[in-house]
Protein backbone atom coordinates (compact mmCIF):
# COMPACT_ATOMS: atom_id res chain seq x y z
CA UNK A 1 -27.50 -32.81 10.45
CA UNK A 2 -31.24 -31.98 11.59
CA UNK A 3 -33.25 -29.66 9.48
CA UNK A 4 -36.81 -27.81 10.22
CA UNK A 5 -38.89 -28.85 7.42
CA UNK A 6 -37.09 -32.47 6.58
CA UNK A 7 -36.33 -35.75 7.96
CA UNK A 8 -33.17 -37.73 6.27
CA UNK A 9 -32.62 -41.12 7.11
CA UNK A 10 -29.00 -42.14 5.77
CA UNK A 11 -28.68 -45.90 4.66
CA UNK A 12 -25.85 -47.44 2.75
CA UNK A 13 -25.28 -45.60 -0.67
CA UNK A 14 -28.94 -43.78 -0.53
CA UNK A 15 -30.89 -42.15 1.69
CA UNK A 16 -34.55 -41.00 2.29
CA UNK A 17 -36.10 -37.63 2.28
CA UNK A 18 -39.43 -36.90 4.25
CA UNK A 19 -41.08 -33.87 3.24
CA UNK A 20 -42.58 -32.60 7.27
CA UNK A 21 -44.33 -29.73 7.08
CA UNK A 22 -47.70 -30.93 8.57
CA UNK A 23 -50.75 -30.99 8.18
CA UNK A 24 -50.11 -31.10 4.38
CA UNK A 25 -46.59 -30.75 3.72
CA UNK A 26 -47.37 -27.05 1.88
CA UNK A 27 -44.60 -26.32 -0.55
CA UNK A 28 -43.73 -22.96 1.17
CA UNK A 29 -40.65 -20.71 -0.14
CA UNK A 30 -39.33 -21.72 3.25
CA UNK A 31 -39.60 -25.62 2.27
CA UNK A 32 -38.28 -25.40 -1.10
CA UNK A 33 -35.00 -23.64 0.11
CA UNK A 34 -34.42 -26.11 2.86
CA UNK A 35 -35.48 -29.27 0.09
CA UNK A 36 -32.59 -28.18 -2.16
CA UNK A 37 -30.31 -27.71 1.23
CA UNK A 38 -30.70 -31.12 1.89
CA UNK A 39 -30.24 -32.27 -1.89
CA UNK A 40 -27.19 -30.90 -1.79
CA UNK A 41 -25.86 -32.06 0.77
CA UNK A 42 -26.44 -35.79 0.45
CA UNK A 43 -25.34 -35.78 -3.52
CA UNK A 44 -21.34 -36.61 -2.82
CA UNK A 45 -22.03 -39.81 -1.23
CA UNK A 46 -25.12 -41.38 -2.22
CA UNK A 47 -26.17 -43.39 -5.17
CA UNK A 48 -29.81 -42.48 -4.68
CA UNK A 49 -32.31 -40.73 -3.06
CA UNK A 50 -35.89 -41.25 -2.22
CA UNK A 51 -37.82 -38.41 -1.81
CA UNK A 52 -41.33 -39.18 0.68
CA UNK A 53 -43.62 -37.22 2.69
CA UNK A 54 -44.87 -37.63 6.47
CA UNK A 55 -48.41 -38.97 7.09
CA UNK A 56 -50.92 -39.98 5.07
CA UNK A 57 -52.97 -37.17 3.82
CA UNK A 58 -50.48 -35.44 1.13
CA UNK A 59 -47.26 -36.35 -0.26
CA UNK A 60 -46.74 -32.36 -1.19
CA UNK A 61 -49.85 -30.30 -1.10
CA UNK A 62 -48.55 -27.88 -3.86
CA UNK A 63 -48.68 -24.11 -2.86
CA UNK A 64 -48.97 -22.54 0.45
CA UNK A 65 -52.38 -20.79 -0.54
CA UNK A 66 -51.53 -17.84 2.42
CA UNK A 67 -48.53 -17.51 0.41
CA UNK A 68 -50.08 -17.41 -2.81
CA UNK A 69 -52.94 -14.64 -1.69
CA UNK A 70 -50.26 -11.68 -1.30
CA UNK A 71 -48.64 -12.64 -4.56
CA UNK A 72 -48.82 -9.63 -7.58
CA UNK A 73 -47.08 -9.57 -10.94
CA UNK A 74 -43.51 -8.83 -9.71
CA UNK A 75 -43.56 -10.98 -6.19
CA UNK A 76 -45.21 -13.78 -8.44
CA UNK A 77 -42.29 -13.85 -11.03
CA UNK A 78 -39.96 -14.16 -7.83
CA UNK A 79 -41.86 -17.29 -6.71
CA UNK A 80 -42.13 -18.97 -10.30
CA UNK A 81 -38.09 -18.12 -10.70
CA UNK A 82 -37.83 -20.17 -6.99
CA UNK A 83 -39.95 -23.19 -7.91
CA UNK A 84 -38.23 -23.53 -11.69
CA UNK A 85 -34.92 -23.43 -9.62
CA UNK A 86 -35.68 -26.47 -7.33
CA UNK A 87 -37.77 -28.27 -9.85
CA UNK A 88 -34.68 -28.04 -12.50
CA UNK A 89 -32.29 -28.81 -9.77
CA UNK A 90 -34.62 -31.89 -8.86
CA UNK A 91 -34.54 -33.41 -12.16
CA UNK A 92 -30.87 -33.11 -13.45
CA UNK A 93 -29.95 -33.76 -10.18
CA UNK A 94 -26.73 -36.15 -10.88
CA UNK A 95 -27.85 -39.22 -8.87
CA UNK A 96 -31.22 -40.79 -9.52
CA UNK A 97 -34.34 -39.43 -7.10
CA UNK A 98 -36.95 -42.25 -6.42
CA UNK A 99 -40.35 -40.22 -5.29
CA UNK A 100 -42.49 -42.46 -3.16
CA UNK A 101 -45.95 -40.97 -3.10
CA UNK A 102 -47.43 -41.83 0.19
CA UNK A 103 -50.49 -39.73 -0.36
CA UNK A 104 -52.08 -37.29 -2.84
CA UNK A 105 -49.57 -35.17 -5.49
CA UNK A 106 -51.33 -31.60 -6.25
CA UNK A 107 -49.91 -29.08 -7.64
CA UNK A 108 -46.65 -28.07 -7.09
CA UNK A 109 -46.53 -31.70 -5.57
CA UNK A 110 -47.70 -33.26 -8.74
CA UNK A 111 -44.56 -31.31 -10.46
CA UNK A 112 -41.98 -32.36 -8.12
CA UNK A 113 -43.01 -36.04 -8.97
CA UNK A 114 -42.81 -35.58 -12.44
CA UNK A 115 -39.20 -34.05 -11.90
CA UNK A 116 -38.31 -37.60 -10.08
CA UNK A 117 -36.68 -40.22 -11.68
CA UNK A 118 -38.77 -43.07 -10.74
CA UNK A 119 -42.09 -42.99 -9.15
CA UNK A 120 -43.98 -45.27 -7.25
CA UNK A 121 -47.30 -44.26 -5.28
CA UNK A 122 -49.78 -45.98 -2.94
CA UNK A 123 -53.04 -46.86 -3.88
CA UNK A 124 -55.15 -44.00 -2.43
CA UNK A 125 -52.76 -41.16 -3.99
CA UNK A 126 -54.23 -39.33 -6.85
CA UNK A 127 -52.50 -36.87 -9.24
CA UNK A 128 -53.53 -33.56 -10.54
CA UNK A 129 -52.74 -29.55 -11.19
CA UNK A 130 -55.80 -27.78 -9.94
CA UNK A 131 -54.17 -24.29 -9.96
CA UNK A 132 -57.18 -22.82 -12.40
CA UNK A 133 -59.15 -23.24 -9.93
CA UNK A 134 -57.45 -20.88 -7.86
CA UNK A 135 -56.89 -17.98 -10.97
CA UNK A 136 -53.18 -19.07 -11.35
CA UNK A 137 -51.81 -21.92 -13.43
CA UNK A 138 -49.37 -24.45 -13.10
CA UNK A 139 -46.13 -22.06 -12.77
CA UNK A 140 -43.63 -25.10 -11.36
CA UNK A 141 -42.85 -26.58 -14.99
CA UNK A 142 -46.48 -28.64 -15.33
CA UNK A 143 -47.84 -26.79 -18.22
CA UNK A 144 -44.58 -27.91 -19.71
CA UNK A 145 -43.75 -31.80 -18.17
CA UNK A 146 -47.28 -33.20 -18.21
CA UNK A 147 -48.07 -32.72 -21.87
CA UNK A 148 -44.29 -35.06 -22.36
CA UNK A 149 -45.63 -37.41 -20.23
CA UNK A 150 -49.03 -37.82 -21.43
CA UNK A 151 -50.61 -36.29 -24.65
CA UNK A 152 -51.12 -32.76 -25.18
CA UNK A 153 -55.00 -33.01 -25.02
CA UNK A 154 -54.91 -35.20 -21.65
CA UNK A 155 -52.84 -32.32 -20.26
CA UNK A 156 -55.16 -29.69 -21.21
CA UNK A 157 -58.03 -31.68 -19.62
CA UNK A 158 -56.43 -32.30 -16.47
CA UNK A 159 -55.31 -28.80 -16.58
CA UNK A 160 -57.96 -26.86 -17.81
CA UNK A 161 -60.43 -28.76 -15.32
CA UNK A 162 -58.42 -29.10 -12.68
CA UNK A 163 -58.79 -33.18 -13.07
CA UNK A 164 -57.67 -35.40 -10.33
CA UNK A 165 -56.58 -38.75 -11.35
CA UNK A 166 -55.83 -41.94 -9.59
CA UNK A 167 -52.51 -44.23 -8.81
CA UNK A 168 -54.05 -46.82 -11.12
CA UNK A 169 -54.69 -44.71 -14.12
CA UNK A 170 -50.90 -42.64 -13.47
CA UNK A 171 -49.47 -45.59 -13.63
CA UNK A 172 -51.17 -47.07 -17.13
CA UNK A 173 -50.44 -43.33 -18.65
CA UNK A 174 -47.02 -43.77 -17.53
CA UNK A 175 -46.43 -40.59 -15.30
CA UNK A 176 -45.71 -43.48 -12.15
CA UNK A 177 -44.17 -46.75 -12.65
CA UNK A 178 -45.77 -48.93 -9.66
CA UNK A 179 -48.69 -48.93 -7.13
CA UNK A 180 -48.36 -50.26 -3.99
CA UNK A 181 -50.19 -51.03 -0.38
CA UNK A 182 -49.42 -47.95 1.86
CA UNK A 183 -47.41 -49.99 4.11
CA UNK A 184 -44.88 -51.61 1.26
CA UNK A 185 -44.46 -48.30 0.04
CA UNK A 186 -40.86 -47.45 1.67
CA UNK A 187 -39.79 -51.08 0.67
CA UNK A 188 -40.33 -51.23 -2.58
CA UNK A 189 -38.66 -48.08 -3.02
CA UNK A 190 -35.46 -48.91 -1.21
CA UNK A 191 -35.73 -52.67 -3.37
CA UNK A 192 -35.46 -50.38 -6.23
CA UNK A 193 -32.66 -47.97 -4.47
CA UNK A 194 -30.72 -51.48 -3.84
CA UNK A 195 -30.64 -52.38 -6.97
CA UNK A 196 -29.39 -49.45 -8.65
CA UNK A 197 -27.16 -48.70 -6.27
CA UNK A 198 -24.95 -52.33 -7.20
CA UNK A 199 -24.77 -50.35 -10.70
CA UNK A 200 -21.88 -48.32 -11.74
CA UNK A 201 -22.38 -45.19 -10.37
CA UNK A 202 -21.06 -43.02 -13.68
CA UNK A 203 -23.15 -45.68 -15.88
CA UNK A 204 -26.34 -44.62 -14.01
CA UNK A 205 -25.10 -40.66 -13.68
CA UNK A 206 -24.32 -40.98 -17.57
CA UNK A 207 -27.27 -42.65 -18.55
CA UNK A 208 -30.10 -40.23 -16.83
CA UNK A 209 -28.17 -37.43 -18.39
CA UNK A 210 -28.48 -39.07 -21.78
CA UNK A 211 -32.40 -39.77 -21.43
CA UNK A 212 -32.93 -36.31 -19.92
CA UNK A 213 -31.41 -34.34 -22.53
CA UNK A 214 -32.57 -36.35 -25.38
CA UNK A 215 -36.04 -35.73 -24.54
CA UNK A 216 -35.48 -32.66 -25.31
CA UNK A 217 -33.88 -32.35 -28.38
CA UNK A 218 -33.70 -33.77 -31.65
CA UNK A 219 -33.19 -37.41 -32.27
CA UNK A 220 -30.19 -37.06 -34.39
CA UNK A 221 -28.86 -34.98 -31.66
CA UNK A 222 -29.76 -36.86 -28.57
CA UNK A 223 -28.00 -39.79 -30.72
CA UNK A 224 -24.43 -37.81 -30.58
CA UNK A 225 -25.03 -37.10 -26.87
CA UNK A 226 -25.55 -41.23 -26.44
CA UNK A 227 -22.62 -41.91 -28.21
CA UNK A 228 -20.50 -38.88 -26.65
CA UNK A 229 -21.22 -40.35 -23.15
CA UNK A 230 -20.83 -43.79 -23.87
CA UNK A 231 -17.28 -43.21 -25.18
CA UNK A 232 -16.40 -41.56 -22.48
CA UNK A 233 -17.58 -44.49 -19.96
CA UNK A 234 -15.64 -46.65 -21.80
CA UNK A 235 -12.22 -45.54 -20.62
CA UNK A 236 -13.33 -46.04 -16.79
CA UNK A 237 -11.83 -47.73 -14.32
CA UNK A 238 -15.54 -49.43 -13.87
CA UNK A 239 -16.51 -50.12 -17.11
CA UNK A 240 -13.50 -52.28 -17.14
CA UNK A 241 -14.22 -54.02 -13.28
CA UNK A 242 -17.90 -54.70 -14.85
CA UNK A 243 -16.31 -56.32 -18.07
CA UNK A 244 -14.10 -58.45 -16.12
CA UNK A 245 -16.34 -59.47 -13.52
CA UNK A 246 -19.08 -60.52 -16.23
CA UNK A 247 -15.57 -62.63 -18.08
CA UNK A 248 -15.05 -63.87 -14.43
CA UNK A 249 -18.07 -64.24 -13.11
CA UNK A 250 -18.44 -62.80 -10.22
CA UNK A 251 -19.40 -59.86 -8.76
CA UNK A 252 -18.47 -56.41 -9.97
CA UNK A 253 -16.72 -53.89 -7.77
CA UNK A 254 -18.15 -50.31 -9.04
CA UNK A 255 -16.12 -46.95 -7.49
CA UNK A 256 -17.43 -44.43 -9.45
CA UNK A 257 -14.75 -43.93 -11.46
């Protein structure tokens, strides 16, 4: 299956998504519709998906700006409700999405990374949500996600001033988990995709539901959802293939059920 805006490359048990919408990869209405086309379509038989963009200028540039000048009150509530759409689909997504920054995440690009599961970035990307700059502000869930990921005041900053940040100081605040040469980007990514995808698919499923819904709610309550889904894995056919291949040592079989 070709699509306009996106290149998938299918591999065993994941595939990648490029983001091609040169020269910046824009996040146009246009591109967001297509993005959760494609998402939905590789979901039923993949373990994971990394999500990249084309060239080496911008892994998403945020906002198509032409789009954004003819926006007023009503036509900018329709664009917010589009962006919270894929951005929510994005993060509970049911398999894990590994974003592999291969250039600068602004704006709406900075919020689609922090709606990724894992994130790993070169060493010339920075990070930031310059929107204030422009008379808007963050409307794709940053106001909201950066402040969890960093602390409140950090977010205002960046916010406020329209901060950019580097690879190297995302990855010691924790909104990216690795920084890497431009040209082991891809590979470290699929190491990682490997990896989880010799896991039991319903463990993984079960376990970034967990984490995603206990961040939040309550403690007490994200507790009960732990031990809800837990019980539940434990009357699978591969939580009892991963017992007995740790008793027999040797490999475990995982079917996703």
């Amino acid at each position: 299956m070709s699509f306009k805006f996106h290149k998938v490359h299918q591999k065993e048990k994941y595939a990648i998504i490029q983001i091609d919408n040169p020269p910046v990869n824009a996040l146009s209405d246009e591109v967001k519709h297509e993005l959760q086309v494609v998402l939905e379509s590789l979901k039923d038989n993949n373990h994971v998906i990394i999500l990249t963009g084309t060239g080496e200028k911008t892994f998403v540039a945020g906002a198509d700006i032409k789009e954004l000048a003819k926006l007023n009150e009503e036509s900018g509530r329709n664009r917010v409700n589009k962006s919270r759409k894929l951005f929510s689909y994005i993060e509970n997504y049911p398999i894990p999405i590994i974003a592999a920054i291969n250039a600068s995440a602004l704006g709406g690009g900075f919020e689609i990374a922090m709606c990724c599961d894992i994130c790993i970035a070169t060493q010339n990307a920075k990070f930031g949500l310059p929107e204030v700059g422009l008379g808007v502000i963050p409307g794709g869930g940053g106001t909201q996600r950066l402040p969890k990921l960093v602390s409140p005041g950090l977010a205002k900053l960046m916010i406020y001033t329209g901060k950019l940040i580097t690879s190297d100081e995302a990855e010691k605040l924790g909104i990216i988990q690795m920084v890497v040469n431009q040209e082991n980007l891809l590979n470290e990514a699929e190491k990682i995709a490997k990896i989880i995808t010799k896991k039991a698919p319903l463990a993984v499923q079960y376990s970034k539901i967990s984490i995603n819904q206990g961040i939040n709610i309550g403690l007490i309550e994200g507790l009960n959802k732990e031990g809800e889904l837990f019980s539940k894995l434990c009357s699978t056919i591969d939580k009892n293939e991963g017992v007995s291949a740790f008793l027999e040592k040797r490999k475990p079989t995982f079917n996703g059920k």
